[in-house]
Protein backbone atom coordinates (compact mmCIF):
# COMPACT_ATOMS: atom_id res chain seq x y z
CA UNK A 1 4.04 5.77 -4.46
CA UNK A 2 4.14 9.49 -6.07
CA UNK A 3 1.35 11.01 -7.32
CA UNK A 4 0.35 10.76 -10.70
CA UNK A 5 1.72 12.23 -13.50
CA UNK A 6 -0.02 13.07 -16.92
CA UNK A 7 0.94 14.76 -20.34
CA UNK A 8 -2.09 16.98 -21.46
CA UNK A 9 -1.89 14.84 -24.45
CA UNK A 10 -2.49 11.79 -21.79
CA UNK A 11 -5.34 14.06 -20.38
CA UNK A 12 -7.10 13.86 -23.39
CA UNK A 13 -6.59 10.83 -23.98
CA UNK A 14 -7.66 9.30 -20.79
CA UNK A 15 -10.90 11.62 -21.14
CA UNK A 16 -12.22 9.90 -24.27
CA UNK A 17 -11.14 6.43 -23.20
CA UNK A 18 -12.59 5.48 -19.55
CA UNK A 19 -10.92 2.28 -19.44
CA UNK A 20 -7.71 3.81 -19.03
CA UNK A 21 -7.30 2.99 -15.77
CA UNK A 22 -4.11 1.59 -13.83
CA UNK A 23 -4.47 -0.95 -11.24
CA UNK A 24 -1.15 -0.54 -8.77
CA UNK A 25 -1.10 -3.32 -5.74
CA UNK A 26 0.54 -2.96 -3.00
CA UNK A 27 1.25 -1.35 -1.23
CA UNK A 28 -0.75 2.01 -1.47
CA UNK A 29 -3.96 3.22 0.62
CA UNK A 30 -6.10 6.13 0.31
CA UNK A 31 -5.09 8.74 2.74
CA UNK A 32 -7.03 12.10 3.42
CA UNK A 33 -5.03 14.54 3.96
CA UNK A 34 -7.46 18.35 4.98
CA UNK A 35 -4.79 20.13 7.53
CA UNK A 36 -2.40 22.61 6.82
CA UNK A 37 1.00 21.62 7.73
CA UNK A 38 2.57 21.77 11.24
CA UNK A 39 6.19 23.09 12.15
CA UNK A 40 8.55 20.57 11.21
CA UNK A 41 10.84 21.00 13.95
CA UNK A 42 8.97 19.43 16.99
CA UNK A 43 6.38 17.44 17.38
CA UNK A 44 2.35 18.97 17.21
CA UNK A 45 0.72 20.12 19.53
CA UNK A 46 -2.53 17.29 19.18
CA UNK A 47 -0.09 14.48 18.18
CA UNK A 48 -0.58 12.75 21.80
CA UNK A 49 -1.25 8.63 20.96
CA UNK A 50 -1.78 7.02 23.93
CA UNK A 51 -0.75 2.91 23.50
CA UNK A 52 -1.57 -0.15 25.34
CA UNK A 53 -2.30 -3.75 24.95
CA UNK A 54 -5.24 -6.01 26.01
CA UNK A 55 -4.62 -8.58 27.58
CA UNK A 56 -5.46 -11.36 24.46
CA UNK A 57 -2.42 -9.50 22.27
CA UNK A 58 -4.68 -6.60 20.79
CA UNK A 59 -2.74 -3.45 20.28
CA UNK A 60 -4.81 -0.41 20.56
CA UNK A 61 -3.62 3.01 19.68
CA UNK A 62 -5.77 6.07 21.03
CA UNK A 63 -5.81 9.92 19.18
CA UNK A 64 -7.34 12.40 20.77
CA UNK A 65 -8.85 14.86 18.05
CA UNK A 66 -11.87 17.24 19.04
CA UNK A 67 -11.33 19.65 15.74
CA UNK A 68 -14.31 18.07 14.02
CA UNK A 69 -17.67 15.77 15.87
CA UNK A 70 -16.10 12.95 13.96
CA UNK A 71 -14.25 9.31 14.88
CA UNK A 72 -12.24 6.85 12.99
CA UNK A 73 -11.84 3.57 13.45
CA UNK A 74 -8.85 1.11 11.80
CA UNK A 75 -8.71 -2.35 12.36
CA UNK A 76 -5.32 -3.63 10.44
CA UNK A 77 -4.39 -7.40 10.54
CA UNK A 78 -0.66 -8.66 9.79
CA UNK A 79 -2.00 -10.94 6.88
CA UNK A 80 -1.84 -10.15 3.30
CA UNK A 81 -1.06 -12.48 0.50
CA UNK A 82 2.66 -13.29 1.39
CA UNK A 83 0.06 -15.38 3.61
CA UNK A 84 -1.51 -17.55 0.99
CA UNK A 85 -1.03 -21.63 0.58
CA UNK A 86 0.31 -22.40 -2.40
CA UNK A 87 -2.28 -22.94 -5.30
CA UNK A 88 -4.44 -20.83 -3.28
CA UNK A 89 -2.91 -17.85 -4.09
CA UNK A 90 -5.54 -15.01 -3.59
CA UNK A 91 -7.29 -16.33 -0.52
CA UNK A 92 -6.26 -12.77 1.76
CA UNK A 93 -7.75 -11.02 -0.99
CA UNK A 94 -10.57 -13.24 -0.91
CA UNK A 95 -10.78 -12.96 3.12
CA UNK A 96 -11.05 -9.50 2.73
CA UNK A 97 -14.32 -9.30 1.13
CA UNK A 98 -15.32 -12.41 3.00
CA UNK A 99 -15.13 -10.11 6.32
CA UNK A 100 -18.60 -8.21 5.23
CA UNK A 101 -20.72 -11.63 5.02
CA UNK A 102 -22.10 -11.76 8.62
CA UNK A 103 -21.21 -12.75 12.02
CA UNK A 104 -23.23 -14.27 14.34
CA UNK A 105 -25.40 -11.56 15.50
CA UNK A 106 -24.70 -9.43 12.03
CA UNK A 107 -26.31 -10.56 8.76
CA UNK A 108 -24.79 -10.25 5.64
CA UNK A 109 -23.57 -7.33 4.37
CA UNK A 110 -25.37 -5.90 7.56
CA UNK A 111 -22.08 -4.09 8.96
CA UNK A 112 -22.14 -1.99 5.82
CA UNK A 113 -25.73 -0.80 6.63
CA UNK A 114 -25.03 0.01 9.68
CA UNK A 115 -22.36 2.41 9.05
CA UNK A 116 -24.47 4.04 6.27
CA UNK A 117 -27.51 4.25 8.09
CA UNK A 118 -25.50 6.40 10.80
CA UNK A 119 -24.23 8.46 8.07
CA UNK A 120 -20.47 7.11 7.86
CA UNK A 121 -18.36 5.77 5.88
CA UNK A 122 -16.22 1.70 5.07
CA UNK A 123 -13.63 0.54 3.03
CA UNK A 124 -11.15 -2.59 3.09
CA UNK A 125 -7.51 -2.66 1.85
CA UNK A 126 -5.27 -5.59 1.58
CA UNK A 127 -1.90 -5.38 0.44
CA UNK A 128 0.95 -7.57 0.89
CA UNK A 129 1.27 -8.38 4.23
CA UNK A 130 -1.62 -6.49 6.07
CA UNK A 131 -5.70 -6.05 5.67
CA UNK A 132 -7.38 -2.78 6.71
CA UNK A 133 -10.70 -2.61 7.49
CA UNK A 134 -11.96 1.13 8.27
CA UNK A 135 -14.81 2.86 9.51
CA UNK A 136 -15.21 6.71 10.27
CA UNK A 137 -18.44 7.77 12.06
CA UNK A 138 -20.26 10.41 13.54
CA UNK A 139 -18.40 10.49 17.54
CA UNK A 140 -21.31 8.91 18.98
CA UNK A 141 -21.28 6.05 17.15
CA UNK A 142 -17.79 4.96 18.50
CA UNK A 143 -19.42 1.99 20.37
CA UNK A 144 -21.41 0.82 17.08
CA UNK A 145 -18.01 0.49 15.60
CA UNK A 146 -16.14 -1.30 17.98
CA UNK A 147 -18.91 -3.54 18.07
CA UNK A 148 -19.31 -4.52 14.62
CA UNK A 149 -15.61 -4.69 14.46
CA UNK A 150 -15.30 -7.02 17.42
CA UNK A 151 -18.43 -9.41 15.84
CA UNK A 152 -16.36 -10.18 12.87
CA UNK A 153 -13.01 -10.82 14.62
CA UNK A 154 -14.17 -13.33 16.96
CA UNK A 155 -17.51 -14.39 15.34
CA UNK A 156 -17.50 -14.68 11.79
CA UNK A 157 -19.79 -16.70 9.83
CA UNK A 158 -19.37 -18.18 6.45
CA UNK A 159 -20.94 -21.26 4.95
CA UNK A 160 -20.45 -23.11 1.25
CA UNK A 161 -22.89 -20.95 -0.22
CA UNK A 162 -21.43 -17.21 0.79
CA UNK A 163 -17.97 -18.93 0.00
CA UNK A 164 -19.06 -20.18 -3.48
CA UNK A 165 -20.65 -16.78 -4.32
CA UNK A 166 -18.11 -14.65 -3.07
CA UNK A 167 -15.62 -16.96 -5.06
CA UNK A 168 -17.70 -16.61 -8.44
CA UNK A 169 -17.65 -12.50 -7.97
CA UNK A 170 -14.03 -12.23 -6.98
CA UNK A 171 -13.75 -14.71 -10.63
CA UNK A 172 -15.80 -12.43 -12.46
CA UNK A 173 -14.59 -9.10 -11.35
CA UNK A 174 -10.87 -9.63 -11.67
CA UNK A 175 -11.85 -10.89 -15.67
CA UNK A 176 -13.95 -7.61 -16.45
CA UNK A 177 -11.06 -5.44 -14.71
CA UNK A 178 -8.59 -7.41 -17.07
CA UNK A 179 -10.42 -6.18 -20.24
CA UNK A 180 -10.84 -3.04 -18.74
CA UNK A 181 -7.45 -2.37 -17.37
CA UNK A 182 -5.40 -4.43 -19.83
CA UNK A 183 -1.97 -3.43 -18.30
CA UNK A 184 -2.78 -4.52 -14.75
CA UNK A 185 -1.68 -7.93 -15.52
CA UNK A 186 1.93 -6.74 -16.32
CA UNK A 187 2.00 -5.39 -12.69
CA UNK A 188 1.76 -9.10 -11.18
CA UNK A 189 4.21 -10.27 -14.06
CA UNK A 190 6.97 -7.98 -12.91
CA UNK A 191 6.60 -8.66 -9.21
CA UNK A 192 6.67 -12.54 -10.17
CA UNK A 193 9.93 -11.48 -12.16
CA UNK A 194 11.87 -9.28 -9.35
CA UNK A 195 10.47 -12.28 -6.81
CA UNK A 196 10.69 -15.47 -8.36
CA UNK A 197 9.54 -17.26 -5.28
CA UNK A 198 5.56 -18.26 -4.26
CA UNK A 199 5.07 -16.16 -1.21
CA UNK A 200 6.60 -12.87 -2.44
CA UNK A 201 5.62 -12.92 -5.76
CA UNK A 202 2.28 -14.09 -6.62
CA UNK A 203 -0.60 -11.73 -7.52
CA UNK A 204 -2.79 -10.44 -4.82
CA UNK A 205 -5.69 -11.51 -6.57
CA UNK A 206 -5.04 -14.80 -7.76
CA UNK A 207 -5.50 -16.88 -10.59
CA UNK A 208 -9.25 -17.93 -11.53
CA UNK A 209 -8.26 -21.30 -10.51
CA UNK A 210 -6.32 -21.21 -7.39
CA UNK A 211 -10.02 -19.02 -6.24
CA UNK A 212 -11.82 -22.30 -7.24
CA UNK A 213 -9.14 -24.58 -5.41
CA UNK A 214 -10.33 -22.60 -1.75
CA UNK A 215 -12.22 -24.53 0.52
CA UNK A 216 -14.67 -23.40 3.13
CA UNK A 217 -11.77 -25.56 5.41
CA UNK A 218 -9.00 -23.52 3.80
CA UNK A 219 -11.16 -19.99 5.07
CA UNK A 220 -11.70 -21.06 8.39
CA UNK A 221 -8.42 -22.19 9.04
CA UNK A 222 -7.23 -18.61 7.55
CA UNK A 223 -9.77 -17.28 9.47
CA UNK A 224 -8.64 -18.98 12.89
CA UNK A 225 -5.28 -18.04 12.01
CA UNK A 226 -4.57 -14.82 11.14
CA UNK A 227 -7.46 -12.38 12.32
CA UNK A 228 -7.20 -12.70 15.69
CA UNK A 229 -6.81 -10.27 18.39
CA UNK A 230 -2.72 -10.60 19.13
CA UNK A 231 -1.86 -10.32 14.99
CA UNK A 232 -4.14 -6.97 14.78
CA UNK A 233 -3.84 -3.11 15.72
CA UNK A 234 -7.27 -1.31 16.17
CA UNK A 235 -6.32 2.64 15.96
CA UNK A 236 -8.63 5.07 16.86
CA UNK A 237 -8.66 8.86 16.43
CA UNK A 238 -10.76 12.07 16.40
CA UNK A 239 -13.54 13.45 18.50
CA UNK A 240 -13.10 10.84 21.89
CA UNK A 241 -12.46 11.01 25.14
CA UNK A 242 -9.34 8.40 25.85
CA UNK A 243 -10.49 6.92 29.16
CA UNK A 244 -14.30 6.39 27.76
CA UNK A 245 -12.64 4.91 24.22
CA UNK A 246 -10.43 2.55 26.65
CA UNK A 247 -13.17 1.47 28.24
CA UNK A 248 -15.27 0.46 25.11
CA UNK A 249 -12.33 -1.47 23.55
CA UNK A 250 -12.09 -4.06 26.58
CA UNK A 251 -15.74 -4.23 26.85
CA UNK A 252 -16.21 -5.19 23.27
CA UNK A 253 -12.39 -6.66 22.49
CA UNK A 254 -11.06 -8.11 25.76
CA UNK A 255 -13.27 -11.30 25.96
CA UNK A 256 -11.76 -12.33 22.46
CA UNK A 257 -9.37 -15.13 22.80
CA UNK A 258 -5.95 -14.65 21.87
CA UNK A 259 -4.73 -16.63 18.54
CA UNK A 260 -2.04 -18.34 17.81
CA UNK A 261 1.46 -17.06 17.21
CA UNK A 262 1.74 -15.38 13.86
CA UNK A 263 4.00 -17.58 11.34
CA UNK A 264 7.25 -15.85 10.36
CA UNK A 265 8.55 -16.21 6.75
CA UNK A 266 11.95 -17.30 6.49
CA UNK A 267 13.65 -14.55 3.70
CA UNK A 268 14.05 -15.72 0.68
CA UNK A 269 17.11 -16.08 -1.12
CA UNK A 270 17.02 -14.87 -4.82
CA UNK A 271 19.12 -15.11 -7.87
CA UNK A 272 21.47 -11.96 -8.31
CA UNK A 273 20.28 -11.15 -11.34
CA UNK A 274 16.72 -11.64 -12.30
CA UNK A 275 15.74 -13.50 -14.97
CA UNK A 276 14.00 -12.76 -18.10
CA UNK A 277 14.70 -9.30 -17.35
CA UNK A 278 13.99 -7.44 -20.60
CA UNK A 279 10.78 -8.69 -22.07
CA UNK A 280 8.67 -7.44 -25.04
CA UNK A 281 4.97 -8.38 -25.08
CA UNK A 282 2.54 -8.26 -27.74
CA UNK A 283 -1.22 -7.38 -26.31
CA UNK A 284 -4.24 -7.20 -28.57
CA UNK A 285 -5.93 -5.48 -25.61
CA UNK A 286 -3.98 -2.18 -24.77
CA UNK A 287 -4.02 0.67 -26.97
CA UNK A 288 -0.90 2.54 -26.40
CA UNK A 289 2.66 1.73 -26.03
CA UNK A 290 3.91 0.67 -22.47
CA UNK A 291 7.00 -0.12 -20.80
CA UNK A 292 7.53 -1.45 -17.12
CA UNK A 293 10.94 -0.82 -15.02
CA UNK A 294 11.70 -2.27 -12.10
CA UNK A 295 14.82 -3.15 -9.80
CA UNK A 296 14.98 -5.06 -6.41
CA UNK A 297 17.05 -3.57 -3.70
CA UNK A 298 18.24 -5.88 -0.87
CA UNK A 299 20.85 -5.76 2.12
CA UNK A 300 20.38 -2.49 3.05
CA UNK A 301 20.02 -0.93 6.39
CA UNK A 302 17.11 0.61 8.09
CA UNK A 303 18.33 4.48 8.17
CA UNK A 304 18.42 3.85 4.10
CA UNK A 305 14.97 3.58 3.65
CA UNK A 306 14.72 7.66 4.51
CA UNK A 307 17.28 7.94 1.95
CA UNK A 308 15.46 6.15 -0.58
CA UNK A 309 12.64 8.26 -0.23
CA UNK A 310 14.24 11.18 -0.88
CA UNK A 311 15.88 10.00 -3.75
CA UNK A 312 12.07 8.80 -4.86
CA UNK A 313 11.20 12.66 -4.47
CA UNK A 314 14.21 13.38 -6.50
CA UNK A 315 12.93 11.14 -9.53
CA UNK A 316 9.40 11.46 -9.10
CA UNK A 317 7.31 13.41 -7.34
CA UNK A 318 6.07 16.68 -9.16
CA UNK A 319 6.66 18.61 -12.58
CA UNK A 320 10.64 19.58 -11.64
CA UNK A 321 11.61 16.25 -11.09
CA UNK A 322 14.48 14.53 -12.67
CA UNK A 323 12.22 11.99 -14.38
CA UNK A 324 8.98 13.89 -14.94
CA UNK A 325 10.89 16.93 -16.34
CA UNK A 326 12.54 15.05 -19.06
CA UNK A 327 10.36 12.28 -19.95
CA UNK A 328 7.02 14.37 -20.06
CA UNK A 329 7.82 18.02 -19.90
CA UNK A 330 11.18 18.78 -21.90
CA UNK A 331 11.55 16.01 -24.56
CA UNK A 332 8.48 14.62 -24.50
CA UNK A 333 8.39 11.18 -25.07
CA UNK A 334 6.27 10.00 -22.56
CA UNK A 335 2.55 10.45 -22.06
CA UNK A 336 2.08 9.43 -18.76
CA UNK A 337 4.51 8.57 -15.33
CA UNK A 338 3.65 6.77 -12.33
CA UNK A 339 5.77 4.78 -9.64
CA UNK A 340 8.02 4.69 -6.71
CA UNK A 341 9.63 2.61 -3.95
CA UNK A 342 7.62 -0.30 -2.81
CA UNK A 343 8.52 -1.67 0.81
CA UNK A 344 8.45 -5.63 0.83
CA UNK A 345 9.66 -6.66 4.24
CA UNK A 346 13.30 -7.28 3.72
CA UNK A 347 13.48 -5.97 0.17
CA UNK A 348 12.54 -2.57 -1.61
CA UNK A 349 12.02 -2.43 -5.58
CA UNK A 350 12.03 0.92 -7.32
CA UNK A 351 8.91 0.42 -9.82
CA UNK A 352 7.97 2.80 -13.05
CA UNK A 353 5.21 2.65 -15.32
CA UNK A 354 4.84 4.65 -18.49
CA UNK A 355 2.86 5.12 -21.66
CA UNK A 356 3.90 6.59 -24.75
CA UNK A 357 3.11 6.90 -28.47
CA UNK A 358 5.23 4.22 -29.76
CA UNK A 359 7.93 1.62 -29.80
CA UNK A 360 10.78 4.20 -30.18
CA UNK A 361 9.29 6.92 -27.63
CA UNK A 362 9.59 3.56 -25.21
CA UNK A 363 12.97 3.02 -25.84
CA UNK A 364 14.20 6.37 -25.86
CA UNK A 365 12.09 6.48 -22.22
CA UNK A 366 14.67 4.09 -21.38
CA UNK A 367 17.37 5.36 -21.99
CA UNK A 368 16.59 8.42 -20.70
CA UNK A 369 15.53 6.60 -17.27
CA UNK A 370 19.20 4.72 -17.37
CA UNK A 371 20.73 8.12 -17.88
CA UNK A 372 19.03 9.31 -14.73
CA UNK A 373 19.49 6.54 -12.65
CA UNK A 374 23.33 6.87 -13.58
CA UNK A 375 23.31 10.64 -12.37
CA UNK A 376 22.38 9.70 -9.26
CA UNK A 377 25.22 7.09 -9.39
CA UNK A 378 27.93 9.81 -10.56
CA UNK A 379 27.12 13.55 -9.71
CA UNK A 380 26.00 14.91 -6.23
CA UNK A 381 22.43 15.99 -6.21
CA UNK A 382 22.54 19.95 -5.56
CA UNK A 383 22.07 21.82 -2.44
CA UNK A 384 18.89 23.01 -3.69
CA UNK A 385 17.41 19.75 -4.80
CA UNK A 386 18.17 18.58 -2.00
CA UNK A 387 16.42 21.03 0.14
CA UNK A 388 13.56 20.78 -2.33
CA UNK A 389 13.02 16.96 -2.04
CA UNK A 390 13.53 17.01 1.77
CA UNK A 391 10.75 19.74 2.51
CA UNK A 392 8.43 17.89 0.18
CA UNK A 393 8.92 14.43 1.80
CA UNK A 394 8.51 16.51 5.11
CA UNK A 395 5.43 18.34 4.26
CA UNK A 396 3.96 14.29 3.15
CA UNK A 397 5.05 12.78 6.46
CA UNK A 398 3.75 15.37 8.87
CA UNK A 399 0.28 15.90 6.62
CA UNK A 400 0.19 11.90 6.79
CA UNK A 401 0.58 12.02 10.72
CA UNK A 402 -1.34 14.79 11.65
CA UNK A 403 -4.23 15.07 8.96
CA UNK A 404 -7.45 13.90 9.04
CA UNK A 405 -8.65 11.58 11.71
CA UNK A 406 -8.65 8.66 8.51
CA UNK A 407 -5.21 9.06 7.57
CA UNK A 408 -3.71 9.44 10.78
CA UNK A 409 -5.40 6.25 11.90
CA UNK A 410 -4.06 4.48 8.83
CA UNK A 411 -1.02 5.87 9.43
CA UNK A 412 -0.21 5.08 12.63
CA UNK A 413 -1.93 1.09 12.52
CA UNK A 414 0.23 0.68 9.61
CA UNK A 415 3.69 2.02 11.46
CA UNK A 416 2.97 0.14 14.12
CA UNK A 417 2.17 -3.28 12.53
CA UNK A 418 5.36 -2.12 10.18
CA UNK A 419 8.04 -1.76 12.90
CA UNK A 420 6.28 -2.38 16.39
CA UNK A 421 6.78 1.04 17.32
CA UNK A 422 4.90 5.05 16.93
CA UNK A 423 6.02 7.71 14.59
CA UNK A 424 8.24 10.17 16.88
CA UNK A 425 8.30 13.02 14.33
CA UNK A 426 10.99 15.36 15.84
CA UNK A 427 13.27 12.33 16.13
CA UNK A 428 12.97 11.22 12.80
CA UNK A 429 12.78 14.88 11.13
CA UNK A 430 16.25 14.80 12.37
CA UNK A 431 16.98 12.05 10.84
CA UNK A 432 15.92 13.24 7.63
CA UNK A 433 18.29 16.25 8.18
CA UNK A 434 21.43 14.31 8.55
CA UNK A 435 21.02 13.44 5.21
CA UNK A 436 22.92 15.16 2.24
CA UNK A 437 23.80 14.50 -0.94
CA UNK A 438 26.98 12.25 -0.79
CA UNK A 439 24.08 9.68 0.94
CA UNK A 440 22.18 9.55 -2.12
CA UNK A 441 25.75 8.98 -4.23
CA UNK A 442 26.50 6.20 -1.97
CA UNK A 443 23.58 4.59 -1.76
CA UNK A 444 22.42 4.66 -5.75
CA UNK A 445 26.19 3.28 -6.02
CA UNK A 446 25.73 0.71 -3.53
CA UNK A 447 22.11 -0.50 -5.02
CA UNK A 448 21.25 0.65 -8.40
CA UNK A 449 23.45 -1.70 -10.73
CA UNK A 450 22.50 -1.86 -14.64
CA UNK A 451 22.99 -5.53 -14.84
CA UNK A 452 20.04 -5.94 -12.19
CA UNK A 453 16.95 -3.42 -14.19
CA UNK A 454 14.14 -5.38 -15.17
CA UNK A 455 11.83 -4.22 -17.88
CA UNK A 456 8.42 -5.30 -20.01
CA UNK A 457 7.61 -3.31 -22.78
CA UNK A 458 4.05 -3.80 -23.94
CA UNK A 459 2.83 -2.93 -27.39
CA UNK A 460 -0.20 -3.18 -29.32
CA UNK A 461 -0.49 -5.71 -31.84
């Protein structure tokens, strides 16, 4: 997803109320970026991953970073809530948070401790079809890490109790961030629109009673299932020495027993045309006018999804582009932007979000996004926008790579649990040059049809 993008009218007003807040799943994580950029024509210099595989499955990707006394640690799983059983939709989500409660030789909420008491820093992610669990410590404490990490892989340890308390505060947090973030609901509502099937399209949260229908059973068997050593990637970079950091990964990792075989999800097959597709909704509880687009994209080949980036760059991402310049900066309508191209295995969806004064600012916001989508469709993008949106996706994707030990790590666990493979950035810089503007004509032509937009517009009552 692009960044943010606000009105100084939405500045204000975002100021004086603090529960204007937007909740976006999926797929984003928080990614650190501190470097300068490298030269985009080869790869740099420190970007030197070293790969291998335990014998129980585990991948384990190595970075060697000495530019600060600093190491991070991501553990990534390939479970998310395209995981769930039906009814028991939120129970990755639920997992997640379930993962801090104690192993067998680590109490409760003890692994957070001890990370803070060595002065580092934790945080968890889940998203569709992966769970993140990072750590980034002082370098010495590389071996506290991989210990606490390899405790709650193999021995976890939840009873009714934890399970029935974690349950009630997943319940009651997910109501209060409903009143506070009153819009967050129409996120899940379009994804159960451009999905209409259970695995794809259900919220990553979960209703408040498919939470109460999880057993302690139902977490174990998720448990058993899905975080085991040959369905994860642990990633480690900064401030190591390789052969040392191999050596503390099979002392702590290699005795774990290797799972079984990851289930595959058939893909779905959708209607062409979504349904309920242009939806009005009256809300008591938001204050401003709101519309929702979205479109699903499907059948396309890999070397598109570059394309579709660039095109995203095009629309999106800072105060010249085609969608931020007319909505917010030249005519005004619209108080605030967000969105972007959201990767769902086999399918991508193009997803917007906006906020403006009222009803007719919304629908002149649309038709100002169906004009833009249409120029895409019928006029070549210029040589300079082109040029433009390429060295700002390139200036993303190497800071991404080769920034901070944090976002690298995320980077790279989630490219590799993605596509099975490691980012070779000269390769696929080239890649990014061979394309021009007739690709973006051919492929808006190709996958942005009218007859297949979705929207919700949300108004106050």
């Amino acid at each position: 997803m692009v960044n943010l993008i606000f009105s100084k009218k939405m500045k204000r007003l975002i100021n004086k109320n603090k529960n204007l807040k937007f909740y976006l799943v999926g797929s984003c994580l928080l990614l650190f970026c501190l470097r300068f950029l490298f030269s985009f024509q080869s790869e740099p210099s420190d970007y030197k991953p070293v790969s291998f595989k335990l014998k129980n499955g585990l991948q384990v990707i190595i970075v060697e970073d000495n530019s600060f006394p600093l190491v991070s640690a991501v553990i990534a799983y390939g479970v998310g809530s395209i995981n769930d059983p039906p009814n028991k939709d939120g129970l990755a989500y639920l997992m997640q948070n379930l993962m801090f409660q104690g192993s067998e030789n680590v109490g409760p909420l003890q692994h957070i401790n001890y990370i803070q008491n060595v002065g580092g820093e934790l945080n968890a992610a889940t998203t569709f079809d992966k769970t993140f669990f990072y750590e980034t410590v002082p370098s010495n404490q590389l071996g506290l890490v991989l210990w606490l990490e390899s405790e709650r892989m193999h021995f976890l340890d939840i009873n009714q109790i934890i399970l029935e308390k974690e349950k009630e505060n997943l319940i009651r947090n997910e109501r209060q961030r409903q009143l506070d973030e009153p819009f967050a609901r129409y996120f899940f509502l379009i994804d159960e629109i451009l999905y209409p099937d259970f695995s794809y399209g259900h919220s990553l949260v979960g209703s408040a009673q498919s939470v109460k229908n999880i057993t302690l059973n139902d977490v174990l068997s998720f448990y058993r299932r899905y975080y085991v050593p040959n369905n994860a990637v642990l990633c480690l970079s900064g401030d190591l020495n390789t052969q040392k950091a191999k050596e503390l990964v099979i002392r702590y990792f290699e005795s774990i027993p290797k799972g079984l075989e990851p289930i595959v999800y058939p893909k779905p097959e959708f209607p062409l045309g979504p349904s309920g597709r242009d939806q009005i909704m009256i809300d008591p509880l938001v204050s401003s006018p709101a519309m929702q687009f979205a479109i699903r994209i499907e059948n396309y080949q890999p070397e598109d999804i570059l394309i579709f980036k660039i095109m995203e760059q095009i629309l999106l991402n800072g105060n010249s582009s085609r969608l931020v310049n007319r909505l917010i900066r030249k005519e005004r309508v619209a108080l605030y932007l967000s969105g972007g191209f959201e990767e769902r295995r086999e399918f991508q969806s193009l997803k917007l979000f906006l906020l403006a004064n009222n009803q007719y600012m919304i629908e002149r916001s649309k038709k100002i996004l169906i004009d833009e989508l249409n120029r895409l469709k019928t006029e070549m993008v210029s040589e300079k926008e082109m040029t433009k949106a390429k060295n700002k996706f390139k200036y993303n994707y190497v800071k991404e790579i080769t920034g901070n030990n944090l976002s690298r790590a995320l980077a790279l666990a989630d490219r590799y649990l993605k596509e099975r493979n490691l980012p070779e950035i000269g390769s696929e810089l080239a890649q990014l040059e061979r394309i021009n503007s007739y690709s973006i004509l051919m492929l808006a032509r190709k996958h942005l049809n009218e007859e297949n937009y979705c929207f919700i517009t949300i108004l106050p009552r």
